[in-house]
N, C-alpha and C. Protein backbone atom coordinates (compact mmCIF):
# COMPACT_ATOMS: atom_id res chain seq x y z
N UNK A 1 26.01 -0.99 7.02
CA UNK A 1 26.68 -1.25 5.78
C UNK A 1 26.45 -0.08 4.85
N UNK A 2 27.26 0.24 4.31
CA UNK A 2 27.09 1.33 3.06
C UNK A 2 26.84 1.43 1.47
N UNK A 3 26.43 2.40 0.97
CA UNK A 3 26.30 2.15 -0.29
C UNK A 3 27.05 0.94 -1.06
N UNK A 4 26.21 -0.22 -1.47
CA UNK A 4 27.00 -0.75 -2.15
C UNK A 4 26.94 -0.86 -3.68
N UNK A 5 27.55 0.37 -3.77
CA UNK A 5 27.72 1.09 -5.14
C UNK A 5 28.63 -0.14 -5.86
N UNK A 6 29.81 -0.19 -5.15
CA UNK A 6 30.82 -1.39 -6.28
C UNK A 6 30.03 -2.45 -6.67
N UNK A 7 28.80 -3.17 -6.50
CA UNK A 7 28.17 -4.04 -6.60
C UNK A 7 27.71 -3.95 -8.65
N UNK A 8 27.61 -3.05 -8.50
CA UNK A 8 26.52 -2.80 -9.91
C UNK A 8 25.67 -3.44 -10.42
N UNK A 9 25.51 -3.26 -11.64
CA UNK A 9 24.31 -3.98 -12.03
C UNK A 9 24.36 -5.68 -12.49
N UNK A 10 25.82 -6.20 -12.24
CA UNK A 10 25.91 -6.90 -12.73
C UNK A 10 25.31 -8.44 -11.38
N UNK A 11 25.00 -7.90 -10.73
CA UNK A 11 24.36 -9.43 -9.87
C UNK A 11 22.89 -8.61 -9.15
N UNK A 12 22.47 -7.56 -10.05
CA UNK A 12 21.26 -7.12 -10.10
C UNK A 12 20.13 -8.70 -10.67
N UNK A 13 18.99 -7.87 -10.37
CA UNK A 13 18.30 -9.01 -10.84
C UNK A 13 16.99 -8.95 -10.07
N UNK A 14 15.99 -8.91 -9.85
CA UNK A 14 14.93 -9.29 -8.79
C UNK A 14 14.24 -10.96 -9.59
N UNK A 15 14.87 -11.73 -8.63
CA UNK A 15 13.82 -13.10 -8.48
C UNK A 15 12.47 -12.97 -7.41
N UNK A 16 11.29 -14.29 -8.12
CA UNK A 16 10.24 -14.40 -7.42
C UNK A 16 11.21 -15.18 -5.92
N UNK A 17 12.06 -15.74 -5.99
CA UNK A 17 12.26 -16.59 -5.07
C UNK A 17 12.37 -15.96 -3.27
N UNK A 18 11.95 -17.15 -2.83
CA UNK A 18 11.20 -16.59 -1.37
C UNK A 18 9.59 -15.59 -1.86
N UNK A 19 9.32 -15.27 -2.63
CA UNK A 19 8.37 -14.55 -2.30
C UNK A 19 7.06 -15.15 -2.42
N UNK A 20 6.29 -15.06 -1.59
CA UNK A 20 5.06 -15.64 -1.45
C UNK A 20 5.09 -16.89 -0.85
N UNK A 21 5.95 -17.17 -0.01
CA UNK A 21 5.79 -18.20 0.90
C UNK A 21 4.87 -19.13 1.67
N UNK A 22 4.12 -17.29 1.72
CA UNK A 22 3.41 -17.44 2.88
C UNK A 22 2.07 -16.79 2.03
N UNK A 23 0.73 -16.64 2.81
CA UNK A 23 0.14 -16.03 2.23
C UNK A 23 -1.03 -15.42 3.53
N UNK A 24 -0.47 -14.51 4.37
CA UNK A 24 -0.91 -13.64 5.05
C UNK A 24 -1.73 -12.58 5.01
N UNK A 25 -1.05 -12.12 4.48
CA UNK A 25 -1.65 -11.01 3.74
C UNK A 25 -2.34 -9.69 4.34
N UNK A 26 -1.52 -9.44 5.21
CA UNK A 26 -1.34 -8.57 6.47
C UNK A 26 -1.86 -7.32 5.85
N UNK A 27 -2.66 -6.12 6.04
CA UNK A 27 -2.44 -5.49 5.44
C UNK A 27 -2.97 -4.40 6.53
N UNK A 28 -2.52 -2.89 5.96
CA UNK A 28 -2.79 -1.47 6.83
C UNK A 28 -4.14 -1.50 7.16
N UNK A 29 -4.59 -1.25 8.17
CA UNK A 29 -6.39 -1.17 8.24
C UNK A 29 -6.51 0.49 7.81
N UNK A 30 -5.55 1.06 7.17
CA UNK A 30 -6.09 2.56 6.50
C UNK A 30 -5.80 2.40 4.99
N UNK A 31 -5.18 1.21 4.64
CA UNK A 31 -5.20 1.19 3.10
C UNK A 31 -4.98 -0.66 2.96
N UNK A 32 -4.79 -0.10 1.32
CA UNK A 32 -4.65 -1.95 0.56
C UNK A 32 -3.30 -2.60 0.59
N UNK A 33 -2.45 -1.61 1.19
CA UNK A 33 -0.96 -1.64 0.91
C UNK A 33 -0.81 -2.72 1.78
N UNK A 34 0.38 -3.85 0.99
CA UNK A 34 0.59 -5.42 2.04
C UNK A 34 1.40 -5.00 3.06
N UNK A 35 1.35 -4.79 4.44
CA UNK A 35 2.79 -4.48 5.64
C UNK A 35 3.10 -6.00 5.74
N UNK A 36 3.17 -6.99 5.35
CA UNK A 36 3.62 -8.32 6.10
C UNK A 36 4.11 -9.16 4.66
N UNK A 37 2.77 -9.69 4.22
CA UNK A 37 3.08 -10.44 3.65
C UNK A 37 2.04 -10.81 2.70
N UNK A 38 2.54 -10.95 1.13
CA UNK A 38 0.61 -11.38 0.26
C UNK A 38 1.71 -12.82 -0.42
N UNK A 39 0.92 -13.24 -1.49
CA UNK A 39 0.73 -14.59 -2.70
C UNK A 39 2.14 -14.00 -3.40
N UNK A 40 2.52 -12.42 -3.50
CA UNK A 40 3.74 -12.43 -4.21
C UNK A 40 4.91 -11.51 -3.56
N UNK A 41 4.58 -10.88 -2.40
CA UNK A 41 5.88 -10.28 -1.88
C UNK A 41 5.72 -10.63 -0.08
N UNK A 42 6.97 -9.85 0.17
CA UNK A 42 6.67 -10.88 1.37
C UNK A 42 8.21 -9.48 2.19
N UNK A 43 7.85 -8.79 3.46
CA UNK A 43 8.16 -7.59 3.91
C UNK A 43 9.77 -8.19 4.18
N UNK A 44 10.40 -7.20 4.18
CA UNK A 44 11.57 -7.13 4.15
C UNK A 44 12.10 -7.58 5.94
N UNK A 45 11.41 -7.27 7.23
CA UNK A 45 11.83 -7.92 8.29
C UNK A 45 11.23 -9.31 8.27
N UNK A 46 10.67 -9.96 7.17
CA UNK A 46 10.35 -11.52 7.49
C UNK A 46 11.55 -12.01 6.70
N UNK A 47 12.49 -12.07 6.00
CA UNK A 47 12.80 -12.41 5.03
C UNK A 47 14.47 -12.29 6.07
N UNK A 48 14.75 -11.24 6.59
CA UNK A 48 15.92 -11.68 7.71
C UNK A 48 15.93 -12.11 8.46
N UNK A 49 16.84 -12.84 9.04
CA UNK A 49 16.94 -14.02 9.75
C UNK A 49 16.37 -15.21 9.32
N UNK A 50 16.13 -15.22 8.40
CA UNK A 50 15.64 -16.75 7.72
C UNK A 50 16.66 -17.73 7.23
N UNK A 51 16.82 -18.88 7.82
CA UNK A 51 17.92 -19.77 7.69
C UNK A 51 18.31 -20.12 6.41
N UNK A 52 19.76 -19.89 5.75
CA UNK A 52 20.05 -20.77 4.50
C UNK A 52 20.22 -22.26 5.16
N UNK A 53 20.20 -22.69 3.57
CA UNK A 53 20.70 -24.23 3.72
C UNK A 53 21.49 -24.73 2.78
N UNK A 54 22.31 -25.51 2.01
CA UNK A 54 23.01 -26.28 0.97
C UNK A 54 21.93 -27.20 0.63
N UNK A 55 22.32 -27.44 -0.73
CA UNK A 55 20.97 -28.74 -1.36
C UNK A 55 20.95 -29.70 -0.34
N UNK A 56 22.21 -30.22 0.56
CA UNK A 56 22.07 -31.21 1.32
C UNK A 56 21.67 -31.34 2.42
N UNK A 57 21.05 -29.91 2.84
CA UNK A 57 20.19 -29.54 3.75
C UNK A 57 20.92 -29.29 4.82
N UNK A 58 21.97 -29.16 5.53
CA UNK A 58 23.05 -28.80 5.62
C UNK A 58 22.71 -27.03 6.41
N UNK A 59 22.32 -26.98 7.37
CA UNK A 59 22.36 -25.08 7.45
C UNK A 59 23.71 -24.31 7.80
N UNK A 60 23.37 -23.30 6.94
CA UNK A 60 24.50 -22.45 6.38
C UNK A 60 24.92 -21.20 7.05
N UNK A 61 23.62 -20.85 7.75
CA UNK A 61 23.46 -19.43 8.23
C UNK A 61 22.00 -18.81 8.18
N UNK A 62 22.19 -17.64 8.26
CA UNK A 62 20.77 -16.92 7.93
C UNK A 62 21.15 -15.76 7.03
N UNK A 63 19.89 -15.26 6.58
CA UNK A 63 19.69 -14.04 6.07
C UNK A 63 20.04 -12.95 6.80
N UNK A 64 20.98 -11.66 7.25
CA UNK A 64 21.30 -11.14 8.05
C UNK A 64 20.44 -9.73 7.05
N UNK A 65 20.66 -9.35 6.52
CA UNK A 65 19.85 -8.32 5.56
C UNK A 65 20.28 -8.69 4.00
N UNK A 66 19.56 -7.56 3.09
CA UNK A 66 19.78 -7.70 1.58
C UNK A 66 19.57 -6.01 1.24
N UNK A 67 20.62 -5.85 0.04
CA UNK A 67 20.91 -4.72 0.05
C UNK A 67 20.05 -4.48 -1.43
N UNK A 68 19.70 -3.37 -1.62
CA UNK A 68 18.85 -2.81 -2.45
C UNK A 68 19.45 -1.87 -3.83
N UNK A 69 19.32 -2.05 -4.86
CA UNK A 69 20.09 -0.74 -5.75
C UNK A 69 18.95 0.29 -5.59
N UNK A 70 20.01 1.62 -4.66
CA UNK A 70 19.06 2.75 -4.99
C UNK A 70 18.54 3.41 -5.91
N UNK A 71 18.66 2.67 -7.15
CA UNK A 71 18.51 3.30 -8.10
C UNK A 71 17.16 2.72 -9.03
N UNK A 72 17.83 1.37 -9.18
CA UNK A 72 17.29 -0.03 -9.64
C UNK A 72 15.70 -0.29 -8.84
N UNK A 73 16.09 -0.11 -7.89
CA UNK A 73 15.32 -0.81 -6.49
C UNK A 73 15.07 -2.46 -6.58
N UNK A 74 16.39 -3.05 -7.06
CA UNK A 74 16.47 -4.64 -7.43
C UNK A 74 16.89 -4.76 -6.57
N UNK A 75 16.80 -6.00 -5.51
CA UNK A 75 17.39 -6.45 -4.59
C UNK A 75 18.85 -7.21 -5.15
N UNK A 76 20.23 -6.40 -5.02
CA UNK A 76 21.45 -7.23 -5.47
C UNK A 76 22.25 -8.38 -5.20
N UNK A 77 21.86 -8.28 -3.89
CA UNK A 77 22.15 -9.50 -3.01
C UNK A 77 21.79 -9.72 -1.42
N UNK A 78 21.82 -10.85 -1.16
CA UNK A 78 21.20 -10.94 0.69
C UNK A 78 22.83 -10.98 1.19
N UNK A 79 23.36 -10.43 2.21
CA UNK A 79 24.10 -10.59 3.17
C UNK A 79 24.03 -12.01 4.31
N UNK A 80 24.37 -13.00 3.89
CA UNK A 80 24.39 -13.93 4.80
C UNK A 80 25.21 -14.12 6.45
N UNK A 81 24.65 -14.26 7.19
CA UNK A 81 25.55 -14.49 8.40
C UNK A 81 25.88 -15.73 8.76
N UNK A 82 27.04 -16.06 9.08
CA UNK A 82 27.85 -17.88 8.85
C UNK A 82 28.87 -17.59 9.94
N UNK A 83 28.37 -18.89 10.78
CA UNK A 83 29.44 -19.21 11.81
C UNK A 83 29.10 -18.24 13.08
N UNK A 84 30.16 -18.15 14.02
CA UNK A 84 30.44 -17.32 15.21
C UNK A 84 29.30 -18.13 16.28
N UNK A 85 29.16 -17.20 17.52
CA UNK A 85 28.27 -18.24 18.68
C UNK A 85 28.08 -16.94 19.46
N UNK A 86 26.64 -16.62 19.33
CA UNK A 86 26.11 -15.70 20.31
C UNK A 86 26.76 -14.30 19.38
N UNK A 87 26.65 -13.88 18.36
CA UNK A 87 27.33 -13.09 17.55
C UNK A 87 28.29 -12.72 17.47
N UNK A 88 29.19 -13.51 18.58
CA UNK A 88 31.01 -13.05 18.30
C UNK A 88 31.39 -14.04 17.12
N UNK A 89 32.26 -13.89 16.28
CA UNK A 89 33.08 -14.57 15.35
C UNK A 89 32.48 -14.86 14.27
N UNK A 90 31.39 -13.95 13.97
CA UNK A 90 30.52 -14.41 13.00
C UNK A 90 31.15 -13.46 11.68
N UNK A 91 30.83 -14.04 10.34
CA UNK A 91 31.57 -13.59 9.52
C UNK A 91 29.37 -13.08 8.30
N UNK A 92 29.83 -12.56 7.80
CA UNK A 92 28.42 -12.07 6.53
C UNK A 92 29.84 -12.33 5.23
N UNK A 93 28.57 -13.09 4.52
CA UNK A 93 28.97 -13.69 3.12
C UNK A 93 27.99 -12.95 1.89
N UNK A 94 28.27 -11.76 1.31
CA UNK A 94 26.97 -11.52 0.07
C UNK A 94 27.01 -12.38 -0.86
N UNK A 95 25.88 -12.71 -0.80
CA UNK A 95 25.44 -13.87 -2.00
C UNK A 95 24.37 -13.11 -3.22
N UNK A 96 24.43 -13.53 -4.30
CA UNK A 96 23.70 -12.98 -5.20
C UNK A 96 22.35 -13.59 -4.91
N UNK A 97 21.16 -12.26 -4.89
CA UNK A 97 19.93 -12.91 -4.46
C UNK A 97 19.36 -13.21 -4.80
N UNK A 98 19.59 -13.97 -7.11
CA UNK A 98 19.24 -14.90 -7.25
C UNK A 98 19.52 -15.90 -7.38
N UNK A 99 20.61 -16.11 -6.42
CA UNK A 99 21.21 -17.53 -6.05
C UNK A 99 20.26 -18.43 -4.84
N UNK A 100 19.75 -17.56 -4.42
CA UNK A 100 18.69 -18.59 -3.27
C UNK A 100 17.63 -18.53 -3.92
N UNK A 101 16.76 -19.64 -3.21
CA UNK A 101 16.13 -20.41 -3.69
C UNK A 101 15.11 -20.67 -2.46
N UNK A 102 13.18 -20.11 -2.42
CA UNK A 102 13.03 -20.46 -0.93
C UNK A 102 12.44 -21.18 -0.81
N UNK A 103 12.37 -22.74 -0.05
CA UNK A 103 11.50 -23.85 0.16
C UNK A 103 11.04 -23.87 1.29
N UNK A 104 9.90 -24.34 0.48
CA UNK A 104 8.61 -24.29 1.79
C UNK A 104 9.29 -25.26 2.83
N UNK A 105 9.81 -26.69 2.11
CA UNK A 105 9.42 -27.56 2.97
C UNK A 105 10.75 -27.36 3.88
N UNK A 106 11.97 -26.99 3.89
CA UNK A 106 12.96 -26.08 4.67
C UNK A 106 12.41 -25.25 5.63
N UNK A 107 11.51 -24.67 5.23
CA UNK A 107 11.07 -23.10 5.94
C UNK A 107 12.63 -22.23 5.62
N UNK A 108 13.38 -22.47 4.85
CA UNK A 108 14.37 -21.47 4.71
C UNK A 108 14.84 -21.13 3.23
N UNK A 109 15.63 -20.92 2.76
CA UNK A 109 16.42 -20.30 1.70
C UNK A 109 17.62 -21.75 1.25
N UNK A 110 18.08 -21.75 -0.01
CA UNK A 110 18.44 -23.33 -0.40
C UNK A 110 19.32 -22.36 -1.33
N UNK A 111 21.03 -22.70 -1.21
CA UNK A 111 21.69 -22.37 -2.13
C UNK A 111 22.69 -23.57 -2.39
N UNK A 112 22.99 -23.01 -4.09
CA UNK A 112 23.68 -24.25 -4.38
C UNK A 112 25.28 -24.47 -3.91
N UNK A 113 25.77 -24.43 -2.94
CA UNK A 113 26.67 -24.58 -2.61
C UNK A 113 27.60 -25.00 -1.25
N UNK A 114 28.68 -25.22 -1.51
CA UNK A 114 28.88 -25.47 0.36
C UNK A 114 29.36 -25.21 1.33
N UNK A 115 30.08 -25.57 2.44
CA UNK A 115 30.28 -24.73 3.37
C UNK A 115 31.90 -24.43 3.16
N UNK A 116 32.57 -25.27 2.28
CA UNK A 116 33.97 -24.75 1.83
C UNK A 116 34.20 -23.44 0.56
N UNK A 117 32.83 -23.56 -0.14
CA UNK A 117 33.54 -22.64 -1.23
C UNK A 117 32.37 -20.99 -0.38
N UNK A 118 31.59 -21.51 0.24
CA UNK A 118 31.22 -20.70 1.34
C UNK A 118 32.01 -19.55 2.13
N UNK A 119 32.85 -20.79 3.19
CA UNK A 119 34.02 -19.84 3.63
C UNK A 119 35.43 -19.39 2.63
N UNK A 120 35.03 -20.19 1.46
CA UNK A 120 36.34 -19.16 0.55
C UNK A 120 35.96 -17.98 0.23
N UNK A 121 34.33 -17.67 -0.06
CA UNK A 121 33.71 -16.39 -0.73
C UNK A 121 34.12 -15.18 0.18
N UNK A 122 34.15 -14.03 -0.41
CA UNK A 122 34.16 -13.25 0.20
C UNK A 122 33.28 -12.19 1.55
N UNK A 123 34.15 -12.37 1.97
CA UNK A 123 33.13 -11.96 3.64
C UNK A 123 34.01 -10.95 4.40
N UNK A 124 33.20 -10.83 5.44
CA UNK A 124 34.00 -9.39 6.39
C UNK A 124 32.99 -10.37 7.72
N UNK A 125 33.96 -9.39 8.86
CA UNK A 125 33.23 -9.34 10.09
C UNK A 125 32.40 -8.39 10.82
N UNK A 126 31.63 -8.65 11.69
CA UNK A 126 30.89 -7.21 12.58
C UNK A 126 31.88 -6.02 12.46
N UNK A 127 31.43 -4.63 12.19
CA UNK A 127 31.83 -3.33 12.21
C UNK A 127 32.84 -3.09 11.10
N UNK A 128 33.07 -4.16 10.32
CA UNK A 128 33.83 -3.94 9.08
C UNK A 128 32.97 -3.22 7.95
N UNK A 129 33.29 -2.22 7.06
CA UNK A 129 31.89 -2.17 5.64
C UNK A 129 33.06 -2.44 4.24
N UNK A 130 33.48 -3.31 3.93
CA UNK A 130 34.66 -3.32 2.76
C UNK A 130 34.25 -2.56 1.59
N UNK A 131 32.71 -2.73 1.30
CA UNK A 131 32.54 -1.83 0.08
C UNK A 131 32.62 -0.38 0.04
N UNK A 132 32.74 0.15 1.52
CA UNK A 132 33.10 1.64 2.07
C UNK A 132 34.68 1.80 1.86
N UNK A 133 35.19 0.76 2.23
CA UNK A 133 36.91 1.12 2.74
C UNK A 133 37.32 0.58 2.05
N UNK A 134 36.90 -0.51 0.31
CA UNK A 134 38.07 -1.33 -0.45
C UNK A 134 37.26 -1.14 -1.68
N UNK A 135 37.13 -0.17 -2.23
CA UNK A 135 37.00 0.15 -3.86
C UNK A 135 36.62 -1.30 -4.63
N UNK A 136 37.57 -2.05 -4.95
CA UNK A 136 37.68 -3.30 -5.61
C UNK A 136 36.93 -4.31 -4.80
N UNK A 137 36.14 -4.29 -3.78
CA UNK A 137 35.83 -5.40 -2.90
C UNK A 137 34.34 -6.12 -3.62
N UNK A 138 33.76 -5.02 -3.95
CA UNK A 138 32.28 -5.59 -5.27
C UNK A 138 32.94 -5.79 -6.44
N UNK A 139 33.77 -5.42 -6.87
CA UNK A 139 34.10 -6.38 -8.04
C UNK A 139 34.74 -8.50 -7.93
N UNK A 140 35.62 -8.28 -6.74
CA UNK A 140 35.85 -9.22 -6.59
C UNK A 140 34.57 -10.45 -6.06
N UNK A 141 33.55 -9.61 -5.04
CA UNK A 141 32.39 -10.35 -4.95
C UNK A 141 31.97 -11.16 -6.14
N UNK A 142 31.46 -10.03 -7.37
CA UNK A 142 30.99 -10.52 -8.45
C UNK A 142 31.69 -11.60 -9.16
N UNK A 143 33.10 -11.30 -8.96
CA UNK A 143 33.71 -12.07 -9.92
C UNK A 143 33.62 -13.66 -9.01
N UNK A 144 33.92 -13.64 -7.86
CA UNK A 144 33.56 -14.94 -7.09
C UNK A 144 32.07 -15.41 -7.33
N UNK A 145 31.36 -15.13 -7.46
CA UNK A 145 30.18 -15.72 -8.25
C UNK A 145 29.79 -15.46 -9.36
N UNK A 146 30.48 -15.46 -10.20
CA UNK A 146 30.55 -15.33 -11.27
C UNK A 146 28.96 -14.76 -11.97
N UNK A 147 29.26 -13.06 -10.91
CA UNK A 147 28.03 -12.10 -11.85
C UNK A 147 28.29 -11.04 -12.37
């Protein structure tokens, strides 16, 4: 996926949510630095593939990655993956990443919404990057969730 510059600052944001799930607390045996996981952050390969859900518990997908402002270094949104079987037909939905929400007792990610206004949001498929090839494609994101 590519710069996703069209995104801007407007569904910027860093939430605590998901972080500290867990409390591991993995750390380098040559320094203090957390590689896994502490009480308030929690590494960027634990955090993909982690299942969404709808309040109604309902699973939605997973976390497929979350894209970062290079600038900001705010996480802008997670890339969700929804639908398909064995990774054909699968579609990624960006969701604003402080729209999830992570519960313990899930073990996953909890957003408020469902699987219809879900598949209305905007999405692409494998080997597509829209924010590379459609100028307007982060604005319309934002404006579908109204950030």
């Amino acid at each position: 996926m590519a710069n996703p510059s069209g995104i801007g600052s407007g569904m910027g944001g860093t939430t605590t949510s998901g972080m500290g799930a867990g409390t591991s607390g993995t750390t380098s045996s040559s320094s203090t630095v957390a590689t896994d996981e502490t009480d308030e952050l929690i590494a960027s390969n634990k955090v993909e593939g982690t299942a969404v859900y709808n309040r109604q518990g309902e699973r939605l997908g997973t976390v497929y990655n979350f894209m970062v402002g290079k600038r900001s270094g705010q996480v802008a949104y997670a890339v969700m993956s929804f639908g398909g079987f064995l990774g054909m037909g699968e579609s990624y939905h960006p969701l604003p990443w402080n729209a999830l929400t992570y519960d313990t007792n899930q073990g996953g990610y909890v957003v408020d919404l469902d699987k219809d206004r879900l598949s209305n949001a905007p999405s692409y498929g494998a080997g597509e990057d829209p924010f590379a090839s459609d100028p307007g494609y982060g604005r319309r994101v934002q404006d579908y969730w109204g950030s």
